[in-house]
N, C-alpha and C. Protein backbone atom coordinates (compact mmCIF):
# COMPACT_ATOMS: atom_id res chain seq x y z
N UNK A 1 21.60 36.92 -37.98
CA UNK A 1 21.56 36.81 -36.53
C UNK A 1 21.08 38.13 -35.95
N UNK A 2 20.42 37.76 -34.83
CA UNK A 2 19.66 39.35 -34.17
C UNK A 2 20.80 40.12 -33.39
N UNK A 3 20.48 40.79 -33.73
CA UNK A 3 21.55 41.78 -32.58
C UNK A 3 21.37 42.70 -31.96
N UNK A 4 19.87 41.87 -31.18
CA UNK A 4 18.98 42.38 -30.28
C UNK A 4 18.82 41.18 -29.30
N UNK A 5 19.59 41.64 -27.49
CA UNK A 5 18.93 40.67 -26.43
C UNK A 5 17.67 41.73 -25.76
N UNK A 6 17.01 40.57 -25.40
CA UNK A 6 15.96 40.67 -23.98
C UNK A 6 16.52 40.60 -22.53
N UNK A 7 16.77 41.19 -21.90
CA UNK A 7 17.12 40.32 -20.36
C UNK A 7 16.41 41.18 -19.74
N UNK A 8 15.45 40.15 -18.40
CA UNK A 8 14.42 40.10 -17.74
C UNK A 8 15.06 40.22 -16.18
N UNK A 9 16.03 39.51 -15.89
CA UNK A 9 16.48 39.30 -14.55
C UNK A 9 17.84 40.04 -14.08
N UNK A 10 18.76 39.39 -13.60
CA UNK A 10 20.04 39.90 -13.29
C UNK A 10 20.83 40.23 -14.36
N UNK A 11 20.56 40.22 -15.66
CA UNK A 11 21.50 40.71 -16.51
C UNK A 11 20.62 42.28 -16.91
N UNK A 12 19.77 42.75 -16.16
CA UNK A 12 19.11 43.64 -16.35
C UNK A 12 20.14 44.93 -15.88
N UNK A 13 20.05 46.21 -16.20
CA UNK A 13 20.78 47.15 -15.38
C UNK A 13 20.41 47.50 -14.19
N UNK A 14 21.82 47.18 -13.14
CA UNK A 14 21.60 48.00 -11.85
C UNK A 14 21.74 46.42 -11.27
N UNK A 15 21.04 45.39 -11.57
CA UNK A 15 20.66 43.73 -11.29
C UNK A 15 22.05 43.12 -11.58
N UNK A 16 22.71 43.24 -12.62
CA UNK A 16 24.16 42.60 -13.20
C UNK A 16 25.17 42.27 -12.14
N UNK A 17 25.91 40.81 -11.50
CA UNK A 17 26.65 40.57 -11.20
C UNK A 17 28.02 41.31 -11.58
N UNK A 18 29.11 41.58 -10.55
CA UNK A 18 30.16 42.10 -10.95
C UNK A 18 30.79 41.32 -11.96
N UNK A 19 30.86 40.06 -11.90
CA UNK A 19 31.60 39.55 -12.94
C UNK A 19 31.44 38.76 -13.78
N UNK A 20 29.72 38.93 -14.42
CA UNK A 20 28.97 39.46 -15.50
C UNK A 20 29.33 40.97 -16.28
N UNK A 21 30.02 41.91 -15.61
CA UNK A 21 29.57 42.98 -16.59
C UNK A 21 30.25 43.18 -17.48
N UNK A 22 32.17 42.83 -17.12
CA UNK A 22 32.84 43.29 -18.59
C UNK A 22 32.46 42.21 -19.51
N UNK A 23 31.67 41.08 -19.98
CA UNK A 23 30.66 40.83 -20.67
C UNK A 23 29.44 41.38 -21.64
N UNK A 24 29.28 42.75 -21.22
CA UNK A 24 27.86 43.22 -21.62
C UNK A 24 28.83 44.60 -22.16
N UNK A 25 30.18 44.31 -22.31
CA UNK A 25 30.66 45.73 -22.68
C UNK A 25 30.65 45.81 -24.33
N UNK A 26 29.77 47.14 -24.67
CA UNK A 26 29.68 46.90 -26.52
C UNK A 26 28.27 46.68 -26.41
N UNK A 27 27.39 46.78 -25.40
CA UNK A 27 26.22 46.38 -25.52
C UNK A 27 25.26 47.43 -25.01
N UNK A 28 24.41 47.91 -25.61
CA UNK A 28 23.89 49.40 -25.07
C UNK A 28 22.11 49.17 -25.20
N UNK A 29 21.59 49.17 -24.07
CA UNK A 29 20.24 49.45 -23.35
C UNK A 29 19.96 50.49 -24.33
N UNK A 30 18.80 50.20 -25.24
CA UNK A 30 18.26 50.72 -26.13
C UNK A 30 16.49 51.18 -25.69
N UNK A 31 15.96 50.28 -24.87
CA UNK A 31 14.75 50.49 -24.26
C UNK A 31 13.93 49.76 -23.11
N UNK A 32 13.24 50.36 -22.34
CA UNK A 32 12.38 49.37 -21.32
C UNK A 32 11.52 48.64 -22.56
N UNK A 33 11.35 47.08 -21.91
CA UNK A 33 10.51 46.14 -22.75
C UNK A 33 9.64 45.09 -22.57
N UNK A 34 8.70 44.44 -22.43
CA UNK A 34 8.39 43.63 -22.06
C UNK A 34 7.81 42.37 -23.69
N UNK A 35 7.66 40.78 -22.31
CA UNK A 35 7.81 39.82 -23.31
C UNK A 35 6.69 39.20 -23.05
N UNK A 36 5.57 37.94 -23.61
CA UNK A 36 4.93 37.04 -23.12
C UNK A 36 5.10 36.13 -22.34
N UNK A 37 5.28 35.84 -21.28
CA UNK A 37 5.19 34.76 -20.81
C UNK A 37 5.27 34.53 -19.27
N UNK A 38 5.73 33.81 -18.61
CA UNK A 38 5.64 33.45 -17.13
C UNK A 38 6.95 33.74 -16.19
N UNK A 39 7.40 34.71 -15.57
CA UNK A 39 8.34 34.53 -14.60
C UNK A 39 8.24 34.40 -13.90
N UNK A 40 9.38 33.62 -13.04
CA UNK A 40 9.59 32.77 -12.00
C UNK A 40 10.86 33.24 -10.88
N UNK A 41 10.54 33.16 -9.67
CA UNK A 41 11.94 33.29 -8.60
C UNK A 41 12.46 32.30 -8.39
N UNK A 42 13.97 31.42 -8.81
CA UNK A 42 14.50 30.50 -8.23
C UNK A 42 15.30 31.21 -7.96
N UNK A 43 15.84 31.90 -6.56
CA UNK A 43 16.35 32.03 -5.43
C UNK A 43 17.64 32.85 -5.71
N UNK A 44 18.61 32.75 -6.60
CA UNK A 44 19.57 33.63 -6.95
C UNK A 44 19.37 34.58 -8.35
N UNK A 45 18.74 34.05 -8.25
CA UNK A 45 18.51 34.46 -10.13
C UNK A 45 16.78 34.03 -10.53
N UNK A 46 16.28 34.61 -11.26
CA UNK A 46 14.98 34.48 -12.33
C UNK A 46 14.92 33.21 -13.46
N UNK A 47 13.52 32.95 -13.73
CA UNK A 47 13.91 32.38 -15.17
C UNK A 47 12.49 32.44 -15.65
N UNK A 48 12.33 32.64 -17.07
CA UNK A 48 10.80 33.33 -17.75
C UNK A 48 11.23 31.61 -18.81
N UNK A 49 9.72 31.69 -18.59
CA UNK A 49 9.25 30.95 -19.79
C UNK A 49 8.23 31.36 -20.92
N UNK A 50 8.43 31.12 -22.00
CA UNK A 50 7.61 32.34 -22.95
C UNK A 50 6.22 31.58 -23.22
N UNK A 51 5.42 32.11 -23.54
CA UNK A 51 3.85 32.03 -23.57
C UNK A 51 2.85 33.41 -24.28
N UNK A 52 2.49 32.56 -25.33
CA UNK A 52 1.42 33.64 -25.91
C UNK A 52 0.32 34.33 -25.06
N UNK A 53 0.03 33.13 -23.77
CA UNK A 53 -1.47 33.65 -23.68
C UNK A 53 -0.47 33.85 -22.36
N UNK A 54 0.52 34.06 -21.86
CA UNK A 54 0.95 34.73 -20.41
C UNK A 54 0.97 36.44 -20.02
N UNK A 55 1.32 36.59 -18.85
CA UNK A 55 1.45 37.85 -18.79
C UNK A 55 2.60 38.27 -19.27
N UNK A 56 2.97 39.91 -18.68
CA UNK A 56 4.10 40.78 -19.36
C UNK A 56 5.67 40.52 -18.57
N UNK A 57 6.01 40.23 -18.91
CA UNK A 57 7.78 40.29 -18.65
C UNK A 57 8.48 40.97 -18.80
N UNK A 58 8.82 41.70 -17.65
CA UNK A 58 9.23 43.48 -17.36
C UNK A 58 10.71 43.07 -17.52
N UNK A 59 11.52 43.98 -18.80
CA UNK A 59 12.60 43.88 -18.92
C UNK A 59 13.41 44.86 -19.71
N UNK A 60 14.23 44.44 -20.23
CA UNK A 60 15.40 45.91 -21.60
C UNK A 60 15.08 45.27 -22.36
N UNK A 61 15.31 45.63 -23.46
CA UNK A 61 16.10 45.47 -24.58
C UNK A 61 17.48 46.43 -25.25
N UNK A 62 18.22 45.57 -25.26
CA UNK A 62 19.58 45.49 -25.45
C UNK A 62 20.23 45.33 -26.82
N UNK A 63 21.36 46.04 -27.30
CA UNK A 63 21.89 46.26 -29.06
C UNK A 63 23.02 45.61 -28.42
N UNK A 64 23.65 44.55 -29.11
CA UNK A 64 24.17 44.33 -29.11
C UNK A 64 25.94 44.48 -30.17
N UNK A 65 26.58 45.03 -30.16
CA UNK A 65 27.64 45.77 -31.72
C UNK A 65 28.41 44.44 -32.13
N UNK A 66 28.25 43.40 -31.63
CA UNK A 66 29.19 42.18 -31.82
C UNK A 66 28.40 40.77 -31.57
N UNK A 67 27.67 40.59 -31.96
CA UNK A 67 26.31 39.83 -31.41
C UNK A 67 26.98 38.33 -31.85
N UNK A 68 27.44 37.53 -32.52
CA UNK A 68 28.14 36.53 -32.51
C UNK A 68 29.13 36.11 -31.24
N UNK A 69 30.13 37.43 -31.21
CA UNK A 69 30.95 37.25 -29.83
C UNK A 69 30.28 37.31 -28.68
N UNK A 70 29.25 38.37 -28.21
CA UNK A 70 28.61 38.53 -27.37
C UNK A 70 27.86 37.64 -26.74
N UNK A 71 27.26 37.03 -27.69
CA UNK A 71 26.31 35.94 -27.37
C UNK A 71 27.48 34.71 -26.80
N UNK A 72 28.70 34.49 -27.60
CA UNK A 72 29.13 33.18 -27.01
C UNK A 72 29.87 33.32 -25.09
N UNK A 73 29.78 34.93 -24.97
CA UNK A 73 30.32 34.95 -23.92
C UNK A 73 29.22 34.84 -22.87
N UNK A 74 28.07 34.98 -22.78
CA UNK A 74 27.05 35.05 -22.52
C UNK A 74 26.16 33.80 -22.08
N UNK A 75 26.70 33.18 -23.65
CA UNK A 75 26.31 31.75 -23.32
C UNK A 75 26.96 30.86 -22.39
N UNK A 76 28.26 30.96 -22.19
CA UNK A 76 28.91 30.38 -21.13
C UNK A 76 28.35 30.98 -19.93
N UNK A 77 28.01 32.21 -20.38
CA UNK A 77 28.13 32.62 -18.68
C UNK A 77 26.80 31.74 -18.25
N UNK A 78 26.02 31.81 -18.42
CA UNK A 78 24.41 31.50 -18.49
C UNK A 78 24.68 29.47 -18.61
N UNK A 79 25.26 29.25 -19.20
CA UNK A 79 25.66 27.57 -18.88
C UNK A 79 25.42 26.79 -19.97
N UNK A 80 25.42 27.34 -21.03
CA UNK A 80 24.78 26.69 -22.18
C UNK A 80 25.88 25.69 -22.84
N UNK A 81 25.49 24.53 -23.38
CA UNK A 81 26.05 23.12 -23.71
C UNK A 81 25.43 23.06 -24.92
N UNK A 82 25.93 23.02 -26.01
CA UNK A 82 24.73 23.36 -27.24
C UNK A 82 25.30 21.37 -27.93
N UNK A 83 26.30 20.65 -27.07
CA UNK A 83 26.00 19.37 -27.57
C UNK A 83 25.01 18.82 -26.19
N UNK A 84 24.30 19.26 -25.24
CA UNK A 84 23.60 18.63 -24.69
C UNK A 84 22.15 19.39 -23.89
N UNK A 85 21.51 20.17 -24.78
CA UNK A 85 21.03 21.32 -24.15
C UNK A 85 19.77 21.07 -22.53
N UNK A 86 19.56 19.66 -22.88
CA UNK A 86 18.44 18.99 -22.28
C UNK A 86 19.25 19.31 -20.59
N UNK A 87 20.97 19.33 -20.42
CA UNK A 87 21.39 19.69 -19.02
C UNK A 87 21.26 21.03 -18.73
N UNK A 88 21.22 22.04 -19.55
CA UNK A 88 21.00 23.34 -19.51
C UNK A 88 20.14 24.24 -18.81
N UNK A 89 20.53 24.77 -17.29
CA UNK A 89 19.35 25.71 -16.85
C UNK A 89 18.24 26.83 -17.67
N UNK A 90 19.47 27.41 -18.89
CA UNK A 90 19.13 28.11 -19.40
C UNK A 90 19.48 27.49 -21.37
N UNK A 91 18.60 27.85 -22.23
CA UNK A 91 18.60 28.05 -23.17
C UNK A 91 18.34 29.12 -24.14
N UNK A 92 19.00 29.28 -25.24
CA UNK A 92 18.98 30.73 -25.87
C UNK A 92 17.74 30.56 -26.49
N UNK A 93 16.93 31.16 -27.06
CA UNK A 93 15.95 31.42 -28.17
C UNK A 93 15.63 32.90 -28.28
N UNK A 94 14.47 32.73 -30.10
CA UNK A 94 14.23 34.33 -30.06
C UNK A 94 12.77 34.21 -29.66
N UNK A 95 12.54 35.53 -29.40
CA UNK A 95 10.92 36.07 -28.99
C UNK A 95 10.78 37.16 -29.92
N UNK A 96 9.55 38.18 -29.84
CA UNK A 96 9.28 39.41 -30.00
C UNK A 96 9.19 39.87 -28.48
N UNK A 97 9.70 41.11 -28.41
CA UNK A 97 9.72 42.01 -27.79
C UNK A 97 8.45 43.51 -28.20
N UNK A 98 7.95 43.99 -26.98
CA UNK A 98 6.74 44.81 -27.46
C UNK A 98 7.97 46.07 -26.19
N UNK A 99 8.00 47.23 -27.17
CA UNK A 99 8.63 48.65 -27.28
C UNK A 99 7.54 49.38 -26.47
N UNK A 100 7.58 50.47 -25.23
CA UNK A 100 6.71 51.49 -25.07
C UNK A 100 5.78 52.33 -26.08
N UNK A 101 6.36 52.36 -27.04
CA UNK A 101 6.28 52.93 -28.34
C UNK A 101 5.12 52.03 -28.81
N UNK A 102 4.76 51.33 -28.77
CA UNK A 102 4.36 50.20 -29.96
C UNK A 102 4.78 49.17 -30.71
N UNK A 103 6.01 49.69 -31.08
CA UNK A 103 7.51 48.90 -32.02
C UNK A 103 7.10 47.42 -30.98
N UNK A 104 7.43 46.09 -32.15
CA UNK A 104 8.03 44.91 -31.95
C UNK A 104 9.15 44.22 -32.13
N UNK A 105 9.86 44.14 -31.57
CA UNK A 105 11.40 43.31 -31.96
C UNK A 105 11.78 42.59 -31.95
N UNK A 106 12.11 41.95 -32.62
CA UNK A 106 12.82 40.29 -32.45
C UNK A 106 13.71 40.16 -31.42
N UNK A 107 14.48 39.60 -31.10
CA UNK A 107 15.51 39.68 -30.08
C UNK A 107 15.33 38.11 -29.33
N UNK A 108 17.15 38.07 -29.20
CA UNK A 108 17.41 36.59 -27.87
C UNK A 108 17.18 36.69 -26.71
N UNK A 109 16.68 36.05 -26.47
CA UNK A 109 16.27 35.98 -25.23
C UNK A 109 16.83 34.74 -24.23
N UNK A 110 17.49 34.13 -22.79
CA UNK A 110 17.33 33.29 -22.21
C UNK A 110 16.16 32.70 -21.49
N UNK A 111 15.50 31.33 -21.72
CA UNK A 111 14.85 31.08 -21.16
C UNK A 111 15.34 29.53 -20.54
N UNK A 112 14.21 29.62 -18.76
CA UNK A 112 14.60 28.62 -18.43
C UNK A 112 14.46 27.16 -18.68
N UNK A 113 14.97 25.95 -18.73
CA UNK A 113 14.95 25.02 -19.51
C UNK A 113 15.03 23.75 -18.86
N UNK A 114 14.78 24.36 -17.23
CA UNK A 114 14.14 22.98 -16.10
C UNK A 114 13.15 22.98 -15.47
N UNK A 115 12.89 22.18 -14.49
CA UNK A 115 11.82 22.01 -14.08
C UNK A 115 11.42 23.31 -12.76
N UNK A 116 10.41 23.82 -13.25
CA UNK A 116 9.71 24.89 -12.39
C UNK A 116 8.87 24.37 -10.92
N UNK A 117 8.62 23.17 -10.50
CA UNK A 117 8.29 22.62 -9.12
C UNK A 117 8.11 23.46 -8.23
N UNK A 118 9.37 23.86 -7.95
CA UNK A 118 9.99 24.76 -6.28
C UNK A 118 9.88 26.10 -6.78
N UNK A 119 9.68 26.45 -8.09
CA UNK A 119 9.80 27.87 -8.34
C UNK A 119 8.74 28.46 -7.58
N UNK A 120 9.28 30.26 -7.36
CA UNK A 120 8.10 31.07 -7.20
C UNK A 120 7.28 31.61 -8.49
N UNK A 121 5.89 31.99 -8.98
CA UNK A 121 5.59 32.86 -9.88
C UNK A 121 6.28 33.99 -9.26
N UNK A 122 6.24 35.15 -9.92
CA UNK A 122 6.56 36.34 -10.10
C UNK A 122 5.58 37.10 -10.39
N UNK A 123 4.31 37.56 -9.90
CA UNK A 123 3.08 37.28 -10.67
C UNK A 123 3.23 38.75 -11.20
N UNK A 124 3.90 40.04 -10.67
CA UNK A 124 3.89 41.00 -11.61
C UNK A 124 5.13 41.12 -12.51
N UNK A 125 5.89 39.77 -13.03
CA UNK A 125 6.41 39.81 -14.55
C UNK A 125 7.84 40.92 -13.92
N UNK A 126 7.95 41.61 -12.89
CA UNK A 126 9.32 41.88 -12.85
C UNK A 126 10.28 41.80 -11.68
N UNK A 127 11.32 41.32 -12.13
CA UNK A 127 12.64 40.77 -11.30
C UNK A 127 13.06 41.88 -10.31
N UNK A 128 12.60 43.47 -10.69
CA UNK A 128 12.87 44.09 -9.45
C UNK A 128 12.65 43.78 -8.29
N UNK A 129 11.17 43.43 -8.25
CA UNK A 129 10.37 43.00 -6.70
C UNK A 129 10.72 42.32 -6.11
N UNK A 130 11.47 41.46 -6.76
CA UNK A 130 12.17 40.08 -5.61
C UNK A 130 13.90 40.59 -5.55
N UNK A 131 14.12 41.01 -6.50
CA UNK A 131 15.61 40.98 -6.42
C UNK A 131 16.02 42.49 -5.19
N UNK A 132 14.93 42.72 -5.13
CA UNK A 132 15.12 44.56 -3.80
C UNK A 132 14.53 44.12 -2.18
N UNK A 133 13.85 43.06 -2.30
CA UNK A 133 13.43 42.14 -1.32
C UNK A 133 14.10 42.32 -0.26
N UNK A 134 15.66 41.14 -0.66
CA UNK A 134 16.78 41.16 0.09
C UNK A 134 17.37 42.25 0.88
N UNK A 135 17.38 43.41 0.35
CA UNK A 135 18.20 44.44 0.37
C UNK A 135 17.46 45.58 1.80
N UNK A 136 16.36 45.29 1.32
CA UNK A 136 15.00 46.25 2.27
C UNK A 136 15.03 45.48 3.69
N UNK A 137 15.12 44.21 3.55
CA UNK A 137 15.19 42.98 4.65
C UNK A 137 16.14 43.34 5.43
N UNK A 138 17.70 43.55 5.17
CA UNK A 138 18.74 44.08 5.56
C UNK A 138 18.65 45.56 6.72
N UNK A 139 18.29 46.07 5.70
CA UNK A 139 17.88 47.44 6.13
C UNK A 139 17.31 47.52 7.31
N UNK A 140 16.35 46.85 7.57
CA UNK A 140 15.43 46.73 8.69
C UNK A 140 16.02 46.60 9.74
């Protein structure tokens, strides 16, 4: 089992729900990373779908020290039903990950696992731009 995640959106640092984080404890941001494929804005949260021939998916990569436990807490959080996955917003799988460096990594990744219709693209691949949106809006 990898014991390496990807996260692209709100499980990203600084992005993490409060009560998401004692979740991610044991888990240490190892590097900025990006992935293949398509992200999307549905409205509280992100969701990437992976694709060879897509663009870059601005994200971490993440070590996980307990990657069995980690993942099952994770998976709840995220909504996963592994006797019915077809109801599932999100589903687990692995990707490669491409390192600043060069390095490639395997690693889990969530991807989304409904229908994209109403979604926004994301067309530059990172969850900052929409998720700081809100905040600047405020401000004003």
């Amino acid at each position: 089992m990898s014991k390496y995640l990807f996260v692209y959106g709100s499980l990203r640092s600084g992005f993490t729900p409060t009560e998401v984080q004692p979740s991610l404890n044991g888990i240490t941001l190892i590097s900025p990373a990006t992935v293949r494929g398509w992200l999307y804005d549905l409205g509280e949260y992100s969701g990437v779908q992976l694709a060879e021939d897509g663009g870059l998916v601005v994200g971490e990569l993440l070590e996980m020290s307990d990657a069995p436990t980690q993942l099952r807490v994770l998976d709840s959080y995220e909504g996963i039903d592994e006797h019915d996955l077809s109801q599932c917003l999100f589903v687990r799988t692995k990707c490669r990950t491409a390192l600043p460096d060069g390095q490639s990594v395997e690693a889990w990744i969530y991807v989304y696992n409904q229908s994209l219709t109403n979604a926004r693209l994301i067309e530059s691949g990172d969850y900052a731009e929409v998720a700081r949106r809100p905040l600047e809006t405020e401000a004003i």
